[in-house]
PDB file of N, CA and C in Angstrom:
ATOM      1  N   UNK A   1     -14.251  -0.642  15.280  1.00  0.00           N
ATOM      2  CA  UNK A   1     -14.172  -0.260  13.891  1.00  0.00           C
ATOM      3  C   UNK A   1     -15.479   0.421  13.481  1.00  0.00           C
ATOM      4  N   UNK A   2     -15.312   1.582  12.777  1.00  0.00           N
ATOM      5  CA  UNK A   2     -16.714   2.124  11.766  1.00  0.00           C
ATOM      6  C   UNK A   2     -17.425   1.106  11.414  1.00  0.00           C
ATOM      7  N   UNK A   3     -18.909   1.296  11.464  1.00  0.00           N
ATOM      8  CA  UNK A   3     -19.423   0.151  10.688  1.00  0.00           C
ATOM      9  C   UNK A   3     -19.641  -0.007   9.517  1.00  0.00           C
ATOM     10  N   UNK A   4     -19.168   1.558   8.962  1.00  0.00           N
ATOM     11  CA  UNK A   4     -19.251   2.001   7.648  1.00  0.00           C
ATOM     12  C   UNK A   4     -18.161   1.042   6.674  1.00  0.00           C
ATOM     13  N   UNK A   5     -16.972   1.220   7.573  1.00  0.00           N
ATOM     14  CA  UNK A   5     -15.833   0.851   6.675  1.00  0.00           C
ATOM     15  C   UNK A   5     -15.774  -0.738   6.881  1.00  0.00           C
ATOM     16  N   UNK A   6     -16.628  -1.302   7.895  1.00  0.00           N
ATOM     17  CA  UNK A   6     -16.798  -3.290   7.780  1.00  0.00           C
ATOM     18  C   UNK A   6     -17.537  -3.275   6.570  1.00  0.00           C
ATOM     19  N   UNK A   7     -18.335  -2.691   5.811  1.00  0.00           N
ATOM     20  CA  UNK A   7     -18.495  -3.132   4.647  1.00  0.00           C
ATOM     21  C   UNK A   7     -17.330  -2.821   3.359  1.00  0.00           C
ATOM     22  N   UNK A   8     -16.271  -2.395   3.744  1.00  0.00           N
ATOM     23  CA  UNK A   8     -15.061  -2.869   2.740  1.00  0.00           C
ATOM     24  C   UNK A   8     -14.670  -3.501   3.205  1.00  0.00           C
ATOM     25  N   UNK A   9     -14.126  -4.474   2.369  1.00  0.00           N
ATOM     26  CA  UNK A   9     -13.536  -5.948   2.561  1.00  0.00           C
ATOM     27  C   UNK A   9     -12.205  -5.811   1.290  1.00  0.00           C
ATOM     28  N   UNK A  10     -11.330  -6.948   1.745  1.00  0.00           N
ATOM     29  CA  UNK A  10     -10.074  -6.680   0.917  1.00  0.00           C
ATOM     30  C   UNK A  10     -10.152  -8.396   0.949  1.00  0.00           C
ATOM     31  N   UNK A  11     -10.202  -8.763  -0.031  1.00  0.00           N
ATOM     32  CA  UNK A  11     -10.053 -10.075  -0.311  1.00  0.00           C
ATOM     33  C   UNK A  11      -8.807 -10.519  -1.176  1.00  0.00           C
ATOM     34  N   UNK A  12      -7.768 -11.306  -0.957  1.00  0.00           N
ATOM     35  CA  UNK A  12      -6.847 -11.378  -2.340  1.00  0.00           C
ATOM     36  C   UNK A  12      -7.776 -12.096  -3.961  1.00  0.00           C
ATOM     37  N   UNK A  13      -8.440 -12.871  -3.551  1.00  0.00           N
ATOM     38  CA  UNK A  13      -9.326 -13.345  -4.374  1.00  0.00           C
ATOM     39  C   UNK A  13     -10.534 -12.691  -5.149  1.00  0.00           C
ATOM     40  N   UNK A  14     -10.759 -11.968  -4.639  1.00  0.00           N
ATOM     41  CA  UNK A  14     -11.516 -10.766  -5.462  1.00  0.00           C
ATOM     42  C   UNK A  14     -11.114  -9.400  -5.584  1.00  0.00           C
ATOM     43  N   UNK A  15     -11.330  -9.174  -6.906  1.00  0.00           N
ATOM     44  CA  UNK A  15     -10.567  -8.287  -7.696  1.00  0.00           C
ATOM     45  C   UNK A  15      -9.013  -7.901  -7.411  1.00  0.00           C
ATOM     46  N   UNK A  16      -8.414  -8.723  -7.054  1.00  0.00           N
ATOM     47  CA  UNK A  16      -6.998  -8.714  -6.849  1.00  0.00           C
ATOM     48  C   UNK A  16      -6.544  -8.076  -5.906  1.00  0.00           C
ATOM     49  N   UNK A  17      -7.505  -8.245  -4.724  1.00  0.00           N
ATOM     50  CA  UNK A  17      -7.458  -7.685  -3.096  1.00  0.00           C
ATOM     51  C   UNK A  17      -7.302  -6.392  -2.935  1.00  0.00           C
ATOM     52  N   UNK A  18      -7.918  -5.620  -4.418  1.00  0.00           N
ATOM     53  CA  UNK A  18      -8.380  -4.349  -3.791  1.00  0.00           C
ATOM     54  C   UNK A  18      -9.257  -4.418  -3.378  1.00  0.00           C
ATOM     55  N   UNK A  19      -9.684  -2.826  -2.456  1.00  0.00           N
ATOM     56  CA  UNK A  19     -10.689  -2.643  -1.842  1.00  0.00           C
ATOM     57  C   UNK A  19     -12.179  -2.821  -2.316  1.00  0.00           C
ATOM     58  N   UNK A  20     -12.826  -3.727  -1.570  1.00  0.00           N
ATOM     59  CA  UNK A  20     -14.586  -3.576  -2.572  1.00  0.00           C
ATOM     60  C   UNK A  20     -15.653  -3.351  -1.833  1.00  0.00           C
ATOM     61  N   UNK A  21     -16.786  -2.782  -2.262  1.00  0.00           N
ATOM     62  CA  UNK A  21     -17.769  -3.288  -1.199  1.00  0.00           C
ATOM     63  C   UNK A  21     -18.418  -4.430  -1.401  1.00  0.00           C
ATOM     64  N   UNK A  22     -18.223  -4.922   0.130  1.00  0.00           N
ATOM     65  CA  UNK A  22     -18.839  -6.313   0.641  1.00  0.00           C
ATOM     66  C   UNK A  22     -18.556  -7.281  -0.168  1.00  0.00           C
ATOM     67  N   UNK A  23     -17.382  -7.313  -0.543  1.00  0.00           N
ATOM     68  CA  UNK A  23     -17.031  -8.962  -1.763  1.00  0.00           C
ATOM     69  C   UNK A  23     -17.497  -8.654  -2.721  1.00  0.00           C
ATOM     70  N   UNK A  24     -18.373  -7.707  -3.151  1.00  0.00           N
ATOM     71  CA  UNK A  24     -19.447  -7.944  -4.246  1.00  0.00           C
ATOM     72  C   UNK A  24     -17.936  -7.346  -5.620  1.00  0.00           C
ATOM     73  N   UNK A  25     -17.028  -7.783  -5.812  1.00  0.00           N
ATOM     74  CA  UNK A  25     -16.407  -6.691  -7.209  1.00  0.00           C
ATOM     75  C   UNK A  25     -16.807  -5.683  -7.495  1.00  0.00           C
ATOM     76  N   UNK A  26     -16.942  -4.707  -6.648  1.00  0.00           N
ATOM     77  CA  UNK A  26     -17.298  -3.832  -6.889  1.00  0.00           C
ATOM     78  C   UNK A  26     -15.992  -2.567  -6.278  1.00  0.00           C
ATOM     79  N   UNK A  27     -15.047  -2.137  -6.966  1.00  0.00           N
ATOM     80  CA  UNK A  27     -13.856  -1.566  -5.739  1.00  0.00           C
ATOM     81  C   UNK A  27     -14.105  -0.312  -5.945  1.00  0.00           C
ATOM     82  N   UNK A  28     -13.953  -0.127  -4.681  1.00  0.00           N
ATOM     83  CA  UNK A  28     -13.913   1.211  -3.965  1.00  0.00           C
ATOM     84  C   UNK A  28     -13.413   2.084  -5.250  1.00  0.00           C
ATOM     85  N   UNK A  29     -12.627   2.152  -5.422  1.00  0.00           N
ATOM     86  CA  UNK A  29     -11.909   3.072  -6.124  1.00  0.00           C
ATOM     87  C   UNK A  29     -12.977   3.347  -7.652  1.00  0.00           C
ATOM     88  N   UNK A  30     -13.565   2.258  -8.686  1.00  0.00           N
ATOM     89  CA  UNK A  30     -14.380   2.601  -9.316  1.00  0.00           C
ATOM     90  C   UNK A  30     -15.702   3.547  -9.062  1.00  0.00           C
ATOM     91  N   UNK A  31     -16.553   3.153  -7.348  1.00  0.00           N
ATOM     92  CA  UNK A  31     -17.370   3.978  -6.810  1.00  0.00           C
ATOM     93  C   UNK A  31     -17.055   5.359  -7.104  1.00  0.00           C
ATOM     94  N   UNK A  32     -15.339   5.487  -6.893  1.00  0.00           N
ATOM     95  CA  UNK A  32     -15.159   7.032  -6.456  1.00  0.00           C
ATOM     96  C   UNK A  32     -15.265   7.582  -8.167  1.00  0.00           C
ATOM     97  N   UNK A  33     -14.561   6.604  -8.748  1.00  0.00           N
ATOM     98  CA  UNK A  33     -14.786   7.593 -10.065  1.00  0.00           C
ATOM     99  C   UNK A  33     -15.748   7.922 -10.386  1.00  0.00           C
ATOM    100  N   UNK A  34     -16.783   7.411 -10.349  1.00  0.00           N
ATOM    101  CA  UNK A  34     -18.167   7.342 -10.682  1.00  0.00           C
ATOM    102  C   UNK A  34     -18.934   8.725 -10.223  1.00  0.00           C
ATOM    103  N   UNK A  35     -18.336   8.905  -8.715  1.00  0.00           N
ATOM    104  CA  UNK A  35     -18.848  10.032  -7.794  1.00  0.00           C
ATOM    105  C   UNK A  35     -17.975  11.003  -7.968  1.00  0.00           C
ATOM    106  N   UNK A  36     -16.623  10.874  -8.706  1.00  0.00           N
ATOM    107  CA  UNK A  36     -16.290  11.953  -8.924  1.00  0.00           C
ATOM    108  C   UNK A  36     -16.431  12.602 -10.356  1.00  0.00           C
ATOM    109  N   UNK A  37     -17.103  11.948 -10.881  1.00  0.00           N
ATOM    110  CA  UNK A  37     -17.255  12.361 -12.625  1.00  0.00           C
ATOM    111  C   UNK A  37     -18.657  12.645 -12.654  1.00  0.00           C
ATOM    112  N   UNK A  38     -19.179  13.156 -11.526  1.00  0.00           N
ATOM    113  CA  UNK A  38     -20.855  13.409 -11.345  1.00  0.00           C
ATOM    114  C   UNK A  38     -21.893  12.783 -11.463  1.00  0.00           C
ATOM    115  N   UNK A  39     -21.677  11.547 -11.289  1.00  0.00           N
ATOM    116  CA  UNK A  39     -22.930  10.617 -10.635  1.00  0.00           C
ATOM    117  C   UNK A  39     -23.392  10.650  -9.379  1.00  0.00           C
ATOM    118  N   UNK A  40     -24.364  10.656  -9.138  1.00  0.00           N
ATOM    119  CA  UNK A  40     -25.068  11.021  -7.745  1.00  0.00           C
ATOM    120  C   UNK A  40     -25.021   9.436  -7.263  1.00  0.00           C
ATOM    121  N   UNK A  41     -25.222   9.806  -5.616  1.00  0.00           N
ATOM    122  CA  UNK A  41     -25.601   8.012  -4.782  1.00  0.00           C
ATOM    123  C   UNK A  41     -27.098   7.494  -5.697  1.00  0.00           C
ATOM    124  N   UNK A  42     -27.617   7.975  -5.929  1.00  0.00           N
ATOM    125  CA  UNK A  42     -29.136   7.793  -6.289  1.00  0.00           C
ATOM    126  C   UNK A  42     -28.562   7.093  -7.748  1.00  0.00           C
ATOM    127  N   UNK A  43     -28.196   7.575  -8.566  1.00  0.00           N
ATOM    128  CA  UNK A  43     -28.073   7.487  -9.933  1.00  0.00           C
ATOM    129  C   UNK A  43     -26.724   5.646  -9.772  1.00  0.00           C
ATOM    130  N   UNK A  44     -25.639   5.902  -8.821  1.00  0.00           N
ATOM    131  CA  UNK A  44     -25.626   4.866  -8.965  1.00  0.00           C
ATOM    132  C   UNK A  44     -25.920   3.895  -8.333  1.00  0.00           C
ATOM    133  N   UNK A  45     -26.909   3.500  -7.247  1.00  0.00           N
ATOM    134  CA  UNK A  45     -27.731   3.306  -6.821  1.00  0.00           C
ATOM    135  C   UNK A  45     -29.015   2.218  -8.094  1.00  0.00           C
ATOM    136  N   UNK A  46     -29.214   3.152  -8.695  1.00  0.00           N
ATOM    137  CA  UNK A  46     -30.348   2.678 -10.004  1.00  0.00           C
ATOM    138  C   UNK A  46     -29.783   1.684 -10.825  1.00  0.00           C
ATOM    139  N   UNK A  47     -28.557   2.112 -11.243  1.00  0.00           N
ATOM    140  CA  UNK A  47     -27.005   1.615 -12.183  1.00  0.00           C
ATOM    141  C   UNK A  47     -26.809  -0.009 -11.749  1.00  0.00           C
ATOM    142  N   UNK A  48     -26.830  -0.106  -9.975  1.00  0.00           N
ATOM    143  CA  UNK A  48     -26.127  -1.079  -9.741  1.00  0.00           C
ATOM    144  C   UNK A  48     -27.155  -1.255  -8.571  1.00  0.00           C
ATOM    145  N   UNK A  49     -28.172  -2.754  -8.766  1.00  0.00           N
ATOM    146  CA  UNK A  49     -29.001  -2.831  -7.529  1.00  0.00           C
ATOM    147  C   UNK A  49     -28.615  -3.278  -6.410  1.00  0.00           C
ATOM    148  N   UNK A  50     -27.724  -4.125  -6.620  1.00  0.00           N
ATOM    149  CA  UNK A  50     -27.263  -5.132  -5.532  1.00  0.00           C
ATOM    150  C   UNK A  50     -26.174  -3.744  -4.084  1.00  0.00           C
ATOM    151  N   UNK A  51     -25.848  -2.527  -4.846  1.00  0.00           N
ATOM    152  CA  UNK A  51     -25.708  -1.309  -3.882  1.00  0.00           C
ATOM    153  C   UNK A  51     -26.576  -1.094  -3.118  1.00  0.00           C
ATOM    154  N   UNK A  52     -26.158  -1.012  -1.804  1.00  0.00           N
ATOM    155  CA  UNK A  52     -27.100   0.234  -0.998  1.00  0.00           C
ATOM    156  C   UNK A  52     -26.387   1.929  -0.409  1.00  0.00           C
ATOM    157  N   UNK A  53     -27.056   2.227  -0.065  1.00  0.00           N
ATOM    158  CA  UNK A  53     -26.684   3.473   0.234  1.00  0.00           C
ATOM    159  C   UNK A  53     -26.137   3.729   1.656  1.00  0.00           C
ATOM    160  N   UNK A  54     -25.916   2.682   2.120  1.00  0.00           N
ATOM    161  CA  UNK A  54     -24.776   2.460   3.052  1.00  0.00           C
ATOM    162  C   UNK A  54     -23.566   2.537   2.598  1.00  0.00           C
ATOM    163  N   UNK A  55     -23.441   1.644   1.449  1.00  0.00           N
ATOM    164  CA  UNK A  55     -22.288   0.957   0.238  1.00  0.00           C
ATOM    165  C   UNK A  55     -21.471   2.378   0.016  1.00  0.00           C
ATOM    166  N   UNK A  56     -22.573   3.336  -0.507  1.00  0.00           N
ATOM    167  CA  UNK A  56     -21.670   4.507  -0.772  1.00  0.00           C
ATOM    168  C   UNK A  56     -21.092   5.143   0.060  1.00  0.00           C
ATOM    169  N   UNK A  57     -21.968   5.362   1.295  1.00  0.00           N
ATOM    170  CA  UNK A  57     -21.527   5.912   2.551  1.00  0.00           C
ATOM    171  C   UNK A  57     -20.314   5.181   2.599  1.00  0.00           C
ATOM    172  N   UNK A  58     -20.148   4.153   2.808  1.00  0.00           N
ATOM    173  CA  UNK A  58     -18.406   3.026   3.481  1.00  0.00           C
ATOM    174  C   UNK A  58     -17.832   4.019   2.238  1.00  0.00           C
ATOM    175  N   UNK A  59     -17.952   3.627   1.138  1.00  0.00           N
ATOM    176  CA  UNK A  59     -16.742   4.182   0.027  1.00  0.00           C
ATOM    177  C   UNK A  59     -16.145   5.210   0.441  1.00  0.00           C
ATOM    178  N   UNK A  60     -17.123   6.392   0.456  1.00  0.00           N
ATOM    179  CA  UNK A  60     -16.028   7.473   0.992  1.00  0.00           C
ATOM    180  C   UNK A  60     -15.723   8.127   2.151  1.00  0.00           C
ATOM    181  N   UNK A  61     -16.285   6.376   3.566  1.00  0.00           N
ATOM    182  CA  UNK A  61     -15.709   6.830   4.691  1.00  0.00           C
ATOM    183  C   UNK A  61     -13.860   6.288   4.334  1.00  0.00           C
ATOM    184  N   UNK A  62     -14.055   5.147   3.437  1.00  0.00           N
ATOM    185  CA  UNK A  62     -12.819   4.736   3.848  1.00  0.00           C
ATOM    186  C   UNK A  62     -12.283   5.796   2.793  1.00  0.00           C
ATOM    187  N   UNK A  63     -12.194   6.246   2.047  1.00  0.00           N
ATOM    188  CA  UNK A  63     -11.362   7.251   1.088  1.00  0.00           C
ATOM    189  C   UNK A  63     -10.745   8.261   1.877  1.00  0.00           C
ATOM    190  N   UNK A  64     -11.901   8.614   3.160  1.00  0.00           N
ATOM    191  CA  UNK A  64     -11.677   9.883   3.838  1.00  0.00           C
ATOM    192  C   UNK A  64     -10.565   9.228   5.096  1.00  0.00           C
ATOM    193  N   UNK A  65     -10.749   8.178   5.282  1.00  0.00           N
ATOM    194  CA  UNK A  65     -10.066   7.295   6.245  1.00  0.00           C
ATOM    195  C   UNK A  65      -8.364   7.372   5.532  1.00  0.00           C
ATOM    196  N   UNK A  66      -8.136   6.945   4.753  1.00  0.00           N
ATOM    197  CA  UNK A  66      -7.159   6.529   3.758  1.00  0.00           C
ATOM    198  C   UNK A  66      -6.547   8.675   3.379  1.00  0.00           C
ATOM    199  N   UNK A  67      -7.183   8.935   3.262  1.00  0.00           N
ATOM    200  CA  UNK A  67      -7.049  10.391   3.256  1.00  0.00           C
ATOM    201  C   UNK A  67      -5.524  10.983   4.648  1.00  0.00           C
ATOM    202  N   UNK A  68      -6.076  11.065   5.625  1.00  0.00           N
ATOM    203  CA  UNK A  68      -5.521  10.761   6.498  1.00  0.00           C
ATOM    204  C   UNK A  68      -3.971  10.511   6.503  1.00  0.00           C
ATOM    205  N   UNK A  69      -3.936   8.942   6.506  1.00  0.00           N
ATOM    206  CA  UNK A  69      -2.916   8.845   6.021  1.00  0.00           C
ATOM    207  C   UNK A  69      -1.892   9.271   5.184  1.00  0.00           C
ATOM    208  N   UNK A  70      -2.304   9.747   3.547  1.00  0.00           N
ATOM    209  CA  UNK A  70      -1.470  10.064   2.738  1.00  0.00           C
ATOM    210  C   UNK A  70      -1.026  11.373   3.152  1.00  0.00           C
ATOM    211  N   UNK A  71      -1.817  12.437   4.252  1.00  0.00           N
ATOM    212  CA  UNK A  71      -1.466  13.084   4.431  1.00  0.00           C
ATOM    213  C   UNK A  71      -0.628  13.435   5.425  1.00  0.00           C
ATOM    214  N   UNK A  72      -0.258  12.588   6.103  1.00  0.00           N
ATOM    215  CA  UNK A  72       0.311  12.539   7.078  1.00  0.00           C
ATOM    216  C   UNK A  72       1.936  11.889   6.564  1.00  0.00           C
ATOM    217  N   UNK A  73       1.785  11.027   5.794  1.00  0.00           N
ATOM    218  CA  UNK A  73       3.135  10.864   4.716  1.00  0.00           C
ATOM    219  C   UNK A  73       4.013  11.820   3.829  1.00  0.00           C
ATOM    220  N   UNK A  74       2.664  12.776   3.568  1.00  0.00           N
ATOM    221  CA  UNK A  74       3.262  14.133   2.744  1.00  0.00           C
ATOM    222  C   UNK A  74       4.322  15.361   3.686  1.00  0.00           C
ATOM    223  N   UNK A  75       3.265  15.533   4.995  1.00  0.00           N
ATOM    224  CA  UNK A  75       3.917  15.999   6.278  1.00  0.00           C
ATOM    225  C   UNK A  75       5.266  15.291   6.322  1.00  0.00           C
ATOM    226  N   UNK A  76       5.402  14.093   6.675  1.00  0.00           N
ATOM    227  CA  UNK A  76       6.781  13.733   6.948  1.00  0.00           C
ATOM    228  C   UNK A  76       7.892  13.733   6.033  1.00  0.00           C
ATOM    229  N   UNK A  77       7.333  13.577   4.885  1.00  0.00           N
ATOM    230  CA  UNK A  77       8.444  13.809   3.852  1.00  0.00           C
ATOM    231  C   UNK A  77       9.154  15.620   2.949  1.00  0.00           C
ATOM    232  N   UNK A  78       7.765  16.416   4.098  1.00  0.00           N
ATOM    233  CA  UNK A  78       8.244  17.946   3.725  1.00  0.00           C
ATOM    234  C   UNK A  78       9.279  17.952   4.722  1.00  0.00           C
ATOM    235  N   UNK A  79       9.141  17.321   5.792  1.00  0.00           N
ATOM    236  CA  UNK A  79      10.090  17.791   7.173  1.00  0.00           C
ATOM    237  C   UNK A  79      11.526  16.819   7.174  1.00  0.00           C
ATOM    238  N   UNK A  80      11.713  16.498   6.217  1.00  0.00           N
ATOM    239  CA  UNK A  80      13.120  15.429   6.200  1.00  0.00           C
ATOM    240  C   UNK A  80      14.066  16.602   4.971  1.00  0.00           C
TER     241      UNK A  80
END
């Protein structure tokens, strides 16, 4: 496994077993908004200490990971 993406963890017990980094409630999916509404790693980084900049790195290995997939679902459902 990436060692990027062992720091997401899926817990049912935290945050309702979406994706987070490292247990901390923190889910993936908020990171991305964050990075996609133009916050830099640095900026949230400052925002949120208990992040490292690994943290961000995992976020959007697994996004890009997860990427993948949906696209490969889209493929099969043009060809049916």
């Amino acid at each position: 496994m990436n060692t990027l993406l062992s720091r997401i963890t899926i817990d049912p017990a935290v945050c309702h077993g979406k994706p987070c980094v490292r247990g901390l409630r923190y889910p993936v999916e908020n990171l991305l908004e964050l990075l996609s509404g133009g916050m830099t790693p640095d900026e949230i980084l400052a925002d949120y200490a208990d992040l490292e900049r690994e943290d961000i790195s995992a976020v959007l290995a697994f996004a890009e990971a997860k990427s993948h997939i949906w696209a490969i679902g889209l493929r099969e459902r043009r060809e049916s």
